[in-house]
N, C-alpha and C. Protein backbone atom coordinates (compact mmCIF):
# COMPACT_ATOMS: atom_id res chain seq x y z
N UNK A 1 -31.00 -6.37 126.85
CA UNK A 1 -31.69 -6.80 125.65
C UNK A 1 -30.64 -7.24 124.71
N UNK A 2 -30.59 -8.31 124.63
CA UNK A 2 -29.49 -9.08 123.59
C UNK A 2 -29.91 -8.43 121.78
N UNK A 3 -28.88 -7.94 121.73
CA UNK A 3 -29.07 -7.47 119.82
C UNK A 3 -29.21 -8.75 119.29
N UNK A 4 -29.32 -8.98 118.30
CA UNK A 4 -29.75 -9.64 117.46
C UNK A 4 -28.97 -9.65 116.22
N UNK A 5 -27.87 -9.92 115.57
CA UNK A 5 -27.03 -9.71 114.35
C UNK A 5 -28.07 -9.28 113.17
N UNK A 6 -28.11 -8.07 112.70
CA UNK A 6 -28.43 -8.21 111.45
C UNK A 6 -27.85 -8.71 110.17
N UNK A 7 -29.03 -9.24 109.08
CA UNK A 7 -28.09 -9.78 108.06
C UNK A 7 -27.64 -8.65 106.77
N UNK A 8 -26.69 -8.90 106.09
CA UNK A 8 -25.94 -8.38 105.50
C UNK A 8 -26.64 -8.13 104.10
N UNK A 9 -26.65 -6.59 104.01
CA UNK A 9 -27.10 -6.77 102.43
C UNK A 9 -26.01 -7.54 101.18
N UNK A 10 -26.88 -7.91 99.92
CA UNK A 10 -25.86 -7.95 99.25
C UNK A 10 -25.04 -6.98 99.03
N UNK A 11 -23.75 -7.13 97.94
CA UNK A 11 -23.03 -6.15 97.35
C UNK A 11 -23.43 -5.53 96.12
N UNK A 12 -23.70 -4.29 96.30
CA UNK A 12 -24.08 -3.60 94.83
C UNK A 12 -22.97 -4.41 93.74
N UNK A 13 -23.69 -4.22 92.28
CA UNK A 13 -22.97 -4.27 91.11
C UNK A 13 -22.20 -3.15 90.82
N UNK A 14 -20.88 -3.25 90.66
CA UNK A 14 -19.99 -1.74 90.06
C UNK A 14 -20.55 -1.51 88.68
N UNK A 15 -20.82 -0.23 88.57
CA UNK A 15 -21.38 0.36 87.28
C UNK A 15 -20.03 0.29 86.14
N UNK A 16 -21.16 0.11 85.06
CA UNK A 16 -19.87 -0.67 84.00
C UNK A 16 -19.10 0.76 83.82
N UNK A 17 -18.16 0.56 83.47
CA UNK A 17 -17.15 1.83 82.80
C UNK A 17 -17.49 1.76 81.41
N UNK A 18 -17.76 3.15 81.18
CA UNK A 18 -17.53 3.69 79.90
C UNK A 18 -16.08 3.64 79.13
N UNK A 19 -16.39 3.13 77.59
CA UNK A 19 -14.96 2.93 77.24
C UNK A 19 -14.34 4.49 76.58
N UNK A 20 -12.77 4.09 76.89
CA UNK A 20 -12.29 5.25 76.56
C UNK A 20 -12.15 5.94 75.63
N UNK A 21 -12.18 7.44 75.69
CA UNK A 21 -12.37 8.40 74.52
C UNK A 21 -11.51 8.45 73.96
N UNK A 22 -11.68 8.54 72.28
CA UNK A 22 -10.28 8.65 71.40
C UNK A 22 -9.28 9.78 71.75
N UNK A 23 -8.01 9.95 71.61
CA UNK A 23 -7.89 11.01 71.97
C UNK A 23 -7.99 11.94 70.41
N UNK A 24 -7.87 13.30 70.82
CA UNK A 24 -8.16 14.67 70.26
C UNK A 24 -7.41 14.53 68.58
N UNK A 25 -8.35 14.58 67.41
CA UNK A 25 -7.67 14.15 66.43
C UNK A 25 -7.31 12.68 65.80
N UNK A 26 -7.29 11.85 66.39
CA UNK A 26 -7.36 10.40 66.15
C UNK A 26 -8.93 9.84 65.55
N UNK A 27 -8.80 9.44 64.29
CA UNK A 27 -10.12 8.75 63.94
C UNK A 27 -10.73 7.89 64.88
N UNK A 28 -12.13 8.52 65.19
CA UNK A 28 -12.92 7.38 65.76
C UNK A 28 -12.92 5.39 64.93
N UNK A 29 -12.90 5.84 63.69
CA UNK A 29 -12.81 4.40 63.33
C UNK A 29 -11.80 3.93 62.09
N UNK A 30 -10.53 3.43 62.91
CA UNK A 30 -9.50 3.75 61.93
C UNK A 30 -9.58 3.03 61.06
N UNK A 31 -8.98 2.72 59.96
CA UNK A 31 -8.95 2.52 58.94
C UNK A 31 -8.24 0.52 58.92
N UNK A 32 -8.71 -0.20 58.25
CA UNK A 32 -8.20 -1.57 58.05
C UNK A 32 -6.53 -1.11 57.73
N UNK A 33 -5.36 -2.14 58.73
CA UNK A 33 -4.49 -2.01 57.48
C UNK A 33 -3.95 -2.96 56.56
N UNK A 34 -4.78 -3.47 56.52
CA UNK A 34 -4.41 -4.98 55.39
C UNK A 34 -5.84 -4.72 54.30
N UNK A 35 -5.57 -5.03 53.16
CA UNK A 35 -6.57 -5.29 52.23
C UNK A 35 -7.22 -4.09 51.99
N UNK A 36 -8.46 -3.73 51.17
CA UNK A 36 -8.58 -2.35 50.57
C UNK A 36 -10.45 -2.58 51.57
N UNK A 37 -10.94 -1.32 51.63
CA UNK A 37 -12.37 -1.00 52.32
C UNK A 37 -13.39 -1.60 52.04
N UNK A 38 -13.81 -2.66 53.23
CA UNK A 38 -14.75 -3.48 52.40
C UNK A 38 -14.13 -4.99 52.12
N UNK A 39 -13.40 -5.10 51.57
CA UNK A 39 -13.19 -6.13 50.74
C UNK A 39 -11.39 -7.07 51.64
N UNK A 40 -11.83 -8.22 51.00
CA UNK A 40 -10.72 -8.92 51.72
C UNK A 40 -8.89 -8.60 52.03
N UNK A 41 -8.53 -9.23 53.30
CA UNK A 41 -7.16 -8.81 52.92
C UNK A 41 -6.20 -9.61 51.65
N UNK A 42 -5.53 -8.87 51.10
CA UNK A 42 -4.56 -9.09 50.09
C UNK A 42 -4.24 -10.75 50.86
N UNK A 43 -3.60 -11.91 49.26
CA UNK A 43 -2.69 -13.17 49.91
C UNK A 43 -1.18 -12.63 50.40
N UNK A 44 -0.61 -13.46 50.47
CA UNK A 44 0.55 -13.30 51.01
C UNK A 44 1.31 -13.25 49.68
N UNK A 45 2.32 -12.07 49.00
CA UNK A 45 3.28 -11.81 47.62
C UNK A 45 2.04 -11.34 46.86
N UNK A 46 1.09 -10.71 47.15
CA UNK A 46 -0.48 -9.81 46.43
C UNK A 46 -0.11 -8.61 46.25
N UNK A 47 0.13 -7.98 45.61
CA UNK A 47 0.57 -6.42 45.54
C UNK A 47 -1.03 -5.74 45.79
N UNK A 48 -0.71 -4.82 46.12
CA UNK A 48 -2.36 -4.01 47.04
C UNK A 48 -1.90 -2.57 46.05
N UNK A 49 -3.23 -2.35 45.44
CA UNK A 49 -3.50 -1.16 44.28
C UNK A 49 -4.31 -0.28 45.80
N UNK A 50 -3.46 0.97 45.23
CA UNK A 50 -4.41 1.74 46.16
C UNK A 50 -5.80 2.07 45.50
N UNK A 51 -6.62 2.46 46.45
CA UNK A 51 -8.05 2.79 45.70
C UNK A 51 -8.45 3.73 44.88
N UNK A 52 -7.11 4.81 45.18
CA UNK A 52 -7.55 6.20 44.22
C UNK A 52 -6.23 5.97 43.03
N UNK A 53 -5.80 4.77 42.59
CA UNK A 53 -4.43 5.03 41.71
C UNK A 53 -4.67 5.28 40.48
N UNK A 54 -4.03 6.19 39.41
CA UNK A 54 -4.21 6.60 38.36
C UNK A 54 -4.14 5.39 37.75
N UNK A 55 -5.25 5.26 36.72
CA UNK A 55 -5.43 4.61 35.68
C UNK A 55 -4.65 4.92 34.33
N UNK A 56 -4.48 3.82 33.47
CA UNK A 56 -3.30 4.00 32.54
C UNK A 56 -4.32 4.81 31.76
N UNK A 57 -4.05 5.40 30.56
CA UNK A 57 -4.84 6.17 29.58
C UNK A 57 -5.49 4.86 28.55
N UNK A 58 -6.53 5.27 28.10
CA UNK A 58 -6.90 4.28 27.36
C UNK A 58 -6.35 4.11 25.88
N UNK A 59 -6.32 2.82 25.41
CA UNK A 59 -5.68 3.27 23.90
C UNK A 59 -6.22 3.44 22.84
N UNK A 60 -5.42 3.91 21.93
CA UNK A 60 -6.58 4.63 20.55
C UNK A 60 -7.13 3.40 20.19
N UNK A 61 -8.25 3.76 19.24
CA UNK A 61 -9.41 2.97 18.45
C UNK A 61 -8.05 3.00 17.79
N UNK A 62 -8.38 1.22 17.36
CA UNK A 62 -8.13 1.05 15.62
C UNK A 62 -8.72 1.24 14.64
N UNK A 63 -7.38 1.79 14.14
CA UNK A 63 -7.94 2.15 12.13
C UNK A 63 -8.59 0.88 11.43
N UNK A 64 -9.75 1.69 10.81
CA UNK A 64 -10.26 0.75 10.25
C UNK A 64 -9.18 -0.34 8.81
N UNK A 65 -9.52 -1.22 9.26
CA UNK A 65 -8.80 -2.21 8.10
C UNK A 65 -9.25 -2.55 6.68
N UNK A 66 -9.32 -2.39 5.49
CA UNK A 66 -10.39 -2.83 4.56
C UNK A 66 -10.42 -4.42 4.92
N UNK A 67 -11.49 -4.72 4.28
CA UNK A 67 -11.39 -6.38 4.54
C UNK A 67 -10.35 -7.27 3.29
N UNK A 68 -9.82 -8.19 3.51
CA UNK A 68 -8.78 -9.14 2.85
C UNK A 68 -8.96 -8.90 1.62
N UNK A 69 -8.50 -8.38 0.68
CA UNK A 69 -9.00 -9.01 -0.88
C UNK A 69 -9.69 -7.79 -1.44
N UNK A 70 -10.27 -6.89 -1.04
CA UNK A 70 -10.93 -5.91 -1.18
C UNK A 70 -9.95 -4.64 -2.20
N UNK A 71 -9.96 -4.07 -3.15
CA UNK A 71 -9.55 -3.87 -4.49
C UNK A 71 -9.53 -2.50 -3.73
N UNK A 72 -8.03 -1.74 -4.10
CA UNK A 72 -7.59 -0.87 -3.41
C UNK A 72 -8.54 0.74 -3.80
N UNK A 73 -8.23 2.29 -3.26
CA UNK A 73 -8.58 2.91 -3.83
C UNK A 73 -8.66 3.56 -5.41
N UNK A 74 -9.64 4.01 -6.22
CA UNK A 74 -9.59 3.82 -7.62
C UNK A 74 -8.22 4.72 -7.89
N UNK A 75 -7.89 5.73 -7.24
CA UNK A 75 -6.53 6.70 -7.59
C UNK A 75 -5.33 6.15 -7.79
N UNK A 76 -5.43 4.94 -6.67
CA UNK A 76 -4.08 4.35 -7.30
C UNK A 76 -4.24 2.84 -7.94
N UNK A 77 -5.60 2.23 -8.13
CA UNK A 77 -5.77 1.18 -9.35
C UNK A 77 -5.08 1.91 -10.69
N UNK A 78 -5.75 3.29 -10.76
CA UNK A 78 -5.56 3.67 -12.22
C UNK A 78 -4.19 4.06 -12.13
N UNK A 79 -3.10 4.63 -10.86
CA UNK A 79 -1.75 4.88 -11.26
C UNK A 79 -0.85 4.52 -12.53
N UNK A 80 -1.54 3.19 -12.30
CA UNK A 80 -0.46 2.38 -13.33
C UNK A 80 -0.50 2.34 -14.64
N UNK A 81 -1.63 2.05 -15.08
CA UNK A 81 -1.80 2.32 -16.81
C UNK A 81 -1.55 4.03 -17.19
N UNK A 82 -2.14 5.19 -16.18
CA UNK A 82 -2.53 6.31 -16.57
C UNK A 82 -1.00 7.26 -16.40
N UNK A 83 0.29 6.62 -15.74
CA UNK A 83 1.60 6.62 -16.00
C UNK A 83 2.17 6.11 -16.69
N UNK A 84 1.88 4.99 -17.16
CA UNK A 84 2.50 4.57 -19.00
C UNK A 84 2.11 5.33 -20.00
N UNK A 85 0.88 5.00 -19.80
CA UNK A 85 -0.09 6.07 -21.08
C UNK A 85 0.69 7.90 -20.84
N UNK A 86 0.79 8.47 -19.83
CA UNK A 86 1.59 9.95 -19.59
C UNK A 86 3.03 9.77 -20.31
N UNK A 87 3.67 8.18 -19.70
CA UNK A 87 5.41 8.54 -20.37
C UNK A 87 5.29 8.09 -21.92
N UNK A 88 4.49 7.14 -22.65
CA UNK A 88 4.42 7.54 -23.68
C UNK A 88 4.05 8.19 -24.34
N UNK A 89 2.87 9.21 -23.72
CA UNK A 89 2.38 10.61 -24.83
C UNK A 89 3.23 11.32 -24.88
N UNK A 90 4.57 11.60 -23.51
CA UNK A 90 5.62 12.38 -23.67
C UNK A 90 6.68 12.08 -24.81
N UNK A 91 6.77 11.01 -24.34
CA UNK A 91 8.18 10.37 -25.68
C UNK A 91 7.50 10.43 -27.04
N UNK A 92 6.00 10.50 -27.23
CA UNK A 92 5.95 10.71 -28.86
C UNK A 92 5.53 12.20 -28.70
N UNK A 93 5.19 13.29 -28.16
CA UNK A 93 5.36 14.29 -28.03
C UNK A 93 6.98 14.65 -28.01
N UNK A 94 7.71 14.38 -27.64
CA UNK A 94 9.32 14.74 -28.18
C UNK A 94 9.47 14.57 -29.33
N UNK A 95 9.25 13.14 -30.09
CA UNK A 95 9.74 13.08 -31.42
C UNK A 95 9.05 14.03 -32.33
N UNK A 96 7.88 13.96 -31.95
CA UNK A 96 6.90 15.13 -32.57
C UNK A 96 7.65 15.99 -32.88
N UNK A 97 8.22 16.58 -31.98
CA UNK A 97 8.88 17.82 -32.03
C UNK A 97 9.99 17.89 -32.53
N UNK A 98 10.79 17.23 -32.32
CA UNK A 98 12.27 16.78 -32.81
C UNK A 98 12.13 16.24 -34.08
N UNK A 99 12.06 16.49 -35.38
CA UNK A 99 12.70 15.67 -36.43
C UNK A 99 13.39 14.14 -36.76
N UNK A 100 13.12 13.06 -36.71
CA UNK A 100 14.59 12.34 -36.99
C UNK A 100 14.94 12.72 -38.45
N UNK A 101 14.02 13.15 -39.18
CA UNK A 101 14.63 12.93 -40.43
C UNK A 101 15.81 13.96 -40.89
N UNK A 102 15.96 14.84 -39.88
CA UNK A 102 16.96 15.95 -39.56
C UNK A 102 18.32 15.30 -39.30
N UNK A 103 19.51 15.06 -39.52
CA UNK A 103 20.43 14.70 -38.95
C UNK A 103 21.04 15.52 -38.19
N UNK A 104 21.07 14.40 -36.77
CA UNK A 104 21.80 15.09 -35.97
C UNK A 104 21.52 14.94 -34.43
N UNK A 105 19.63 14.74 -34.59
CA UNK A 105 18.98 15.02 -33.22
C UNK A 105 18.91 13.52 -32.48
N UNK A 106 19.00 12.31 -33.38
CA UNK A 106 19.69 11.14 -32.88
C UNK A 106 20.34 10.11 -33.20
N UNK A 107 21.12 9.46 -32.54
CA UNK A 107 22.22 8.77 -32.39
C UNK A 107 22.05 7.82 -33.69
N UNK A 108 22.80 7.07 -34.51
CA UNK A 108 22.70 6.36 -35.36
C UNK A 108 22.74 4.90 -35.47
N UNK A 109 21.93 4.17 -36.01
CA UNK A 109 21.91 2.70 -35.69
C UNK A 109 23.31 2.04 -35.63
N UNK A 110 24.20 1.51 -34.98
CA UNK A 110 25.03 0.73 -34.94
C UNK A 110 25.45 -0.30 -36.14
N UNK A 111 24.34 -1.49 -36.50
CA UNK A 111 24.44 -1.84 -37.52
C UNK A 111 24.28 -1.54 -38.65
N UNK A 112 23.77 -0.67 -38.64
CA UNK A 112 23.45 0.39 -39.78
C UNK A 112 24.99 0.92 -40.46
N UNK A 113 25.17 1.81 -39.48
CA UNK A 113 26.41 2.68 -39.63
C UNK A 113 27.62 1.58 -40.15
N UNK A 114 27.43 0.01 -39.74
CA UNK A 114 28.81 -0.40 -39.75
C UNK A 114 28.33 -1.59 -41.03
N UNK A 115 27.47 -2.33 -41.02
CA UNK A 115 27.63 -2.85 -41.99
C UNK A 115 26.51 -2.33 -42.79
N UNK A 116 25.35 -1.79 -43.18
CA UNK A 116 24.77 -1.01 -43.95
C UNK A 116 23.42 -2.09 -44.05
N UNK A 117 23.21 -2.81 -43.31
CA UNK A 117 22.02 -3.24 -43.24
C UNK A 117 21.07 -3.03 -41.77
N UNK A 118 19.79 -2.69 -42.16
CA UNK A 118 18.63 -2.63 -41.42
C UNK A 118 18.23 -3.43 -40.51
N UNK A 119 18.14 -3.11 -39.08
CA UNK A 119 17.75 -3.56 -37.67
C UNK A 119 16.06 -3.64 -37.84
N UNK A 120 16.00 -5.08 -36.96
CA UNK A 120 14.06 -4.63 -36.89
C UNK A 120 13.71 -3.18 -36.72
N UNK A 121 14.77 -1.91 -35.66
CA UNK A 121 14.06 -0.83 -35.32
C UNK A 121 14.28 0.36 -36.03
N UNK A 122 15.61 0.23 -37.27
CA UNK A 122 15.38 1.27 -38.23
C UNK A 122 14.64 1.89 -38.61
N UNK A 123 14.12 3.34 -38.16
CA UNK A 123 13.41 3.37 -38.91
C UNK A 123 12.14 3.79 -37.66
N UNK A 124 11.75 3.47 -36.94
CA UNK A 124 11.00 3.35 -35.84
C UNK A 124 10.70 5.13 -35.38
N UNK A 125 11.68 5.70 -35.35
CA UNK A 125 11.49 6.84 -35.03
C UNK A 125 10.86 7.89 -35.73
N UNK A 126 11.46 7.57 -36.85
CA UNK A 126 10.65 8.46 -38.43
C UNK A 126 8.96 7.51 -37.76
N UNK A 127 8.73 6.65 -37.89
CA UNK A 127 7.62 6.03 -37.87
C UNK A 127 6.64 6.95 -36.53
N UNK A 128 7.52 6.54 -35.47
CA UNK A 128 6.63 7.53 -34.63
C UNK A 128 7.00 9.21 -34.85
N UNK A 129 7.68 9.50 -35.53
CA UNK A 129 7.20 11.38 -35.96
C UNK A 129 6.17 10.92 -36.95
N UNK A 130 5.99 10.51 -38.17
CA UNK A 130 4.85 10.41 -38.98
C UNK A 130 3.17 9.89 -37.85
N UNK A 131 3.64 8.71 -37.10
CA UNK A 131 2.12 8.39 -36.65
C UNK A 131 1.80 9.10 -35.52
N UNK A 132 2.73 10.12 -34.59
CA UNK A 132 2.03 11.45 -33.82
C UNK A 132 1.52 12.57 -34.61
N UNK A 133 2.47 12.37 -36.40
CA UNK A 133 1.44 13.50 -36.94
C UNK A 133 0.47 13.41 -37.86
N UNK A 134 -0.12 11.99 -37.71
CA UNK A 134 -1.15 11.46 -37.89
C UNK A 134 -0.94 10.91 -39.45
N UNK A 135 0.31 10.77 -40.25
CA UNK A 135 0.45 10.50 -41.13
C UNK A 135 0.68 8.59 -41.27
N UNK A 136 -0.43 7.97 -41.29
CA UNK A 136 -0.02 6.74 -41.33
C UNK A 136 0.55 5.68 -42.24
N UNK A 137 0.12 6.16 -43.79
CA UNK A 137 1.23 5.64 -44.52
C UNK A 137 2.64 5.71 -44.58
N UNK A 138 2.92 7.11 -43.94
CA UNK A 138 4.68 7.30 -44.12
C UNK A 138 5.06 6.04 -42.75
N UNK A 139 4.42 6.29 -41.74
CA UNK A 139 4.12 5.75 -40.09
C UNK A 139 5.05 4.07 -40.75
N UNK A 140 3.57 3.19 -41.39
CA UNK A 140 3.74 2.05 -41.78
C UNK A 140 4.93 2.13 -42.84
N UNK A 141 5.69 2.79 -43.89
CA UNK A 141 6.59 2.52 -44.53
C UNK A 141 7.74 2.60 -43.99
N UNK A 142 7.84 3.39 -42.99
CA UNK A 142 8.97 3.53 -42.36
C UNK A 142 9.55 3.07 -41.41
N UNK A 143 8.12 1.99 -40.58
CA UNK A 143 8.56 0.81 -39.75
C UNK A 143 7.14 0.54 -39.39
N UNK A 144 7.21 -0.57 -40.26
CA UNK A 144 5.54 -1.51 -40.36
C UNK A 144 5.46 -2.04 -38.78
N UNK A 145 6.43 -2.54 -38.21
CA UNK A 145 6.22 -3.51 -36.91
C UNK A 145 6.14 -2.64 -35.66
N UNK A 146 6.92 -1.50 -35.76
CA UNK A 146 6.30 -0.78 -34.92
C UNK A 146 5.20 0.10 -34.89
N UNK A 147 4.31 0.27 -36.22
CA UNK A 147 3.12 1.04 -35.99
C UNK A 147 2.36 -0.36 -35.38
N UNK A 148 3.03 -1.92 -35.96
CA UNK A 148 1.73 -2.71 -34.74
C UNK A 148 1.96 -2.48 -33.21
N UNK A 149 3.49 -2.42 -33.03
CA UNK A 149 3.53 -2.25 -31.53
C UNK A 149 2.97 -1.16 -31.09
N UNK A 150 2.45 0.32 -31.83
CA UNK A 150 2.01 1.08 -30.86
C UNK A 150 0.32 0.74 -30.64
N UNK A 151 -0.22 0.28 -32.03
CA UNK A 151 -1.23 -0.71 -31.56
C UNK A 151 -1.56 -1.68 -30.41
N UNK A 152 -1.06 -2.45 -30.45
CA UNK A 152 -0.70 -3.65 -29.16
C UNK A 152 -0.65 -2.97 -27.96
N UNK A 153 0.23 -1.99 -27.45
CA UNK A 153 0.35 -1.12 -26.87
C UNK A 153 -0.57 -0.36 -26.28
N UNK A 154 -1.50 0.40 -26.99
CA UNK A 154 -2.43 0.91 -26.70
C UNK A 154 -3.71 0.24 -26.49
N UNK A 155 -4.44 -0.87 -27.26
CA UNK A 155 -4.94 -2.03 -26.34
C UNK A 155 -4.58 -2.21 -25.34
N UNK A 156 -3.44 -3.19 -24.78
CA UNK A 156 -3.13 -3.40 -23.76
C UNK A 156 -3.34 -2.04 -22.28
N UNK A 157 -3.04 -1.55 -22.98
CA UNK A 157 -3.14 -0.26 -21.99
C UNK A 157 -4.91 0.09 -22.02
N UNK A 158 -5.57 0.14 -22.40
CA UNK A 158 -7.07 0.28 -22.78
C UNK A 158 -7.50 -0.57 -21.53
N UNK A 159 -7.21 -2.10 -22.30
CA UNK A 159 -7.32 -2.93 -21.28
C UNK A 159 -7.74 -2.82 -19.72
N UNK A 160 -6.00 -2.36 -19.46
CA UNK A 160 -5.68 -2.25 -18.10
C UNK A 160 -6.31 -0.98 -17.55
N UNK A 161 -6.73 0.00 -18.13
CA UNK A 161 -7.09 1.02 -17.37
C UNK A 161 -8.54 0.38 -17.50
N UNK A 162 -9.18 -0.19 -18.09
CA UNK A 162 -10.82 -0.31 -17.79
C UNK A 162 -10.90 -1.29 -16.28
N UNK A 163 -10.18 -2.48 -16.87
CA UNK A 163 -10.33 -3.40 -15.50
C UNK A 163 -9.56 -2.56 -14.00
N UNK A 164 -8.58 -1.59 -14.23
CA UNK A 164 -8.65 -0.74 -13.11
C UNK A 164 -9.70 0.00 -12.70
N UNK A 165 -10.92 0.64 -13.73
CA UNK A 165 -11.12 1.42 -13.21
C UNK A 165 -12.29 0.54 -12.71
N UNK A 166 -12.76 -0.55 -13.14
CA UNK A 166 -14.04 -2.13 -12.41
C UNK A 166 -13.51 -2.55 -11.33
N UNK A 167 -11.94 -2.43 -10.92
CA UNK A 167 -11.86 -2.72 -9.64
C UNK A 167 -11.08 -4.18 -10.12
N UNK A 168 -10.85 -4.91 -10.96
CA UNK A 168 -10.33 -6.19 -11.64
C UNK A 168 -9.12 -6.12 -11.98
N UNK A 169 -7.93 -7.33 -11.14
CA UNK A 169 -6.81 -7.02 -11.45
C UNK A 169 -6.21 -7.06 -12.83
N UNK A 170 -4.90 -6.70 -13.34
CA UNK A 170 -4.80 -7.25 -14.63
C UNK A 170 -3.82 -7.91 -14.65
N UNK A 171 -3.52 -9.14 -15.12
CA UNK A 171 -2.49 -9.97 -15.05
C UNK A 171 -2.17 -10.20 -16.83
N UNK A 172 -1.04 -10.29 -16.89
CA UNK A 172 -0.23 -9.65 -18.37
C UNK A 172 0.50 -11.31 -18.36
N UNK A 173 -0.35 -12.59 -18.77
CA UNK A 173 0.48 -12.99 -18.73
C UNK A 173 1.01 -13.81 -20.74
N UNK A 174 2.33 -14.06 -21.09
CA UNK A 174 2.83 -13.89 -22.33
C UNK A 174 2.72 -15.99 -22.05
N UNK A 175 2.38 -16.23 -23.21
CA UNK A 175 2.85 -18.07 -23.45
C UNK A 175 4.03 -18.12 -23.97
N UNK A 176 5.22 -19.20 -23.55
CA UNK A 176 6.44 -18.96 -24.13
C UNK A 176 6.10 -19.49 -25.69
N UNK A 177 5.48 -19.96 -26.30
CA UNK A 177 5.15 -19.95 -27.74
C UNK A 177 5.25 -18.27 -28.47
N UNK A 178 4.59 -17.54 -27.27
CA UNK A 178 4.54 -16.71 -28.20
C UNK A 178 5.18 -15.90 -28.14
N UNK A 179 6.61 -15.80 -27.19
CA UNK A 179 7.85 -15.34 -27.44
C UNK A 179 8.06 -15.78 -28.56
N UNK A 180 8.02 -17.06 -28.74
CA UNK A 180 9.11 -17.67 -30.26
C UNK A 180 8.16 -16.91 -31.63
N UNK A 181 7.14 -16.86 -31.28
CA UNK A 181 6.34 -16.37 -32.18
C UNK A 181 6.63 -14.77 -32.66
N UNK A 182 6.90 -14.15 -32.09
CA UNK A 182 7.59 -12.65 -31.67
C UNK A 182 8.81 -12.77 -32.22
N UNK A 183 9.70 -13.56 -32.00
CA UNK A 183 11.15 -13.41 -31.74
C UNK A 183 11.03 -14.12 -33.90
N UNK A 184 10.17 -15.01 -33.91
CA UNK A 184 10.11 -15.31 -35.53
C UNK A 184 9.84 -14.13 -36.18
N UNK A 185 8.95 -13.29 -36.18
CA UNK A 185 8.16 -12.39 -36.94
C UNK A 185 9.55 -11.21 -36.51
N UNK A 186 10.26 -10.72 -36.19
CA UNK A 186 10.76 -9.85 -36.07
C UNK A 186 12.25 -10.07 -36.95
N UNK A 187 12.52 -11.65 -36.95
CA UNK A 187 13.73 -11.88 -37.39
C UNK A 187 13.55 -12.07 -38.90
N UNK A 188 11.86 -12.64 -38.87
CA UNK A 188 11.58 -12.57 -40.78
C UNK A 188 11.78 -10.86 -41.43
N UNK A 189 10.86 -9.99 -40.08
CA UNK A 189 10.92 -8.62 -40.85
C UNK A 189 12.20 -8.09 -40.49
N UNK A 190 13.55 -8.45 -40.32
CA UNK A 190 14.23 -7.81 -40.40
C UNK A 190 15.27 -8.23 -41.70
N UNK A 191 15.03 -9.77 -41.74
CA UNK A 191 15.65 -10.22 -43.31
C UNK A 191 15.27 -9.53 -44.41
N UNK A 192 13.58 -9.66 -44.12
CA UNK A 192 12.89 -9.28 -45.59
C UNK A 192 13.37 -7.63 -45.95
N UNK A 193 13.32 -7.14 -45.16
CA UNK A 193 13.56 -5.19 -45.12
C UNK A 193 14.96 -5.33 -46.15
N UNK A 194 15.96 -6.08 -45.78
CA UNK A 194 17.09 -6.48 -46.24
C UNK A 194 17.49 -6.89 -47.61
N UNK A 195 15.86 -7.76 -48.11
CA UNK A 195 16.29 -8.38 -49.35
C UNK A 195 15.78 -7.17 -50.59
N UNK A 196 16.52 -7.34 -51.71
CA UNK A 196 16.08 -6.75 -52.70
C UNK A 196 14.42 -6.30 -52.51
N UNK A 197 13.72 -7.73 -53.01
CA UNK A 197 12.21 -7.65 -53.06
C UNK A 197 11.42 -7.23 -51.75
N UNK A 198 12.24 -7.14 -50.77
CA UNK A 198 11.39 -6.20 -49.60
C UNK A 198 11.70 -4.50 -49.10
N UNK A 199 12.06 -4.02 -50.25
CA UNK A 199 11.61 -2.36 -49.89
C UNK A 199 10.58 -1.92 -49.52
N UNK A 200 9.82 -2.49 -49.79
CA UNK A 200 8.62 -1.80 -49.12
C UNK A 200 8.97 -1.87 -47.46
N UNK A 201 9.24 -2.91 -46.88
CA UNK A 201 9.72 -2.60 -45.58
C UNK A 201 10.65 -2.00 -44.93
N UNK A 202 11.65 -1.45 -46.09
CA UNK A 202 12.54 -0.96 -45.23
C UNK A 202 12.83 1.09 -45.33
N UNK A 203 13.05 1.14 -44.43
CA UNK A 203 12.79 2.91 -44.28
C UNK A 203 13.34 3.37 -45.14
């Protein structure tokens, strides 16, 4: 009995292989090493911030600024008049106290002493001991131009402490007229004090 060739099965498929196990300790899914998680890799000269890097501290708030132009606090608007007004209540509070008409307690007029005639300010000091002690005729006989200057004076200062205390600057300003005007009236009252017929002006 003649065999007969049988035919050939196909060839099985090899069963796929399983891929290999990490080994022991090694992350299953390691980590990118270019560029940060997620997100693209760095260019080429890119400096790479790590993801957990300390942040700088933040910086202080700014102080508030007043706005431009805005008229300073009232304590020191009023500094200025309410320190003139202090050094002159002191200086006529000294003379107060001190005598001139005492010899001795100050220095003696220069022109006075040498040629025997009267300076516009002869006299000025007796004037302010009489007008701190409220005596204003002796005040005015003993130096008429300065009982106006403590007038003038004290306006001006009035002045300046009100518009300090409104918040309004004060600007002091003089016309050169009325230097000459000043510089006349002081040089008449110092002739007239001088002449016979002006005793009344002179101390």
């Amino acid at each position: 009995m003649d065999a007969t060739p049988h035919a050939s099965a196909p060839p099985r498929p090899a069963p796929p292989q399983a891929a290999p196990h990490p080994a022991a300790g090694a992350p299953e899914h390691p980590a990118p090493t270019h560029g940060t998680p997620g997100g693209p890799a760095p260019l080429q000269g890119e400096a790479t911030v790590p993801p957990h890097a300390a942040r700088p501290p933040a910086a202080p708030a700014p102080r508030a600024v007043p706005p431009y132009g805005a008229p300073p606090p009232l304590a020191r608007r009023v500094a200025g008049p309410l320190g003139l007004l202090a050094g002159a209540a002191a200086a006529f509070a000294f003379v107060a106290a001190v005598d001139p008409n005492e010899p001795g307690h100050y220095p003696a007029c220069p022109l006075l002493q040498y040629t025997g005639l009267y300076c516009p300010g002869c006299g000025g000091l007796r004037s302010a001991h009489a007008f701190a002690h409220g005596d204003l005729a002796t005040a005015l006989g003993a130096n008429a131009m300065a009982v106006a200057g403590y007038v003038v004076f004290a306006a001006l200062m009035l002045v300046w402490l009100v518009r300090a205390v409104r918040g309004v600057r004060f600007h002091l300003t003089v016309h050169p007229a009325a230097w000459w005007v000043f510089g006349t009236a002081g040089a008449l009252f110092c002739v007239i004090r001088n002449l016979p017929f002006g005793g009344a002006l002179a101390p």
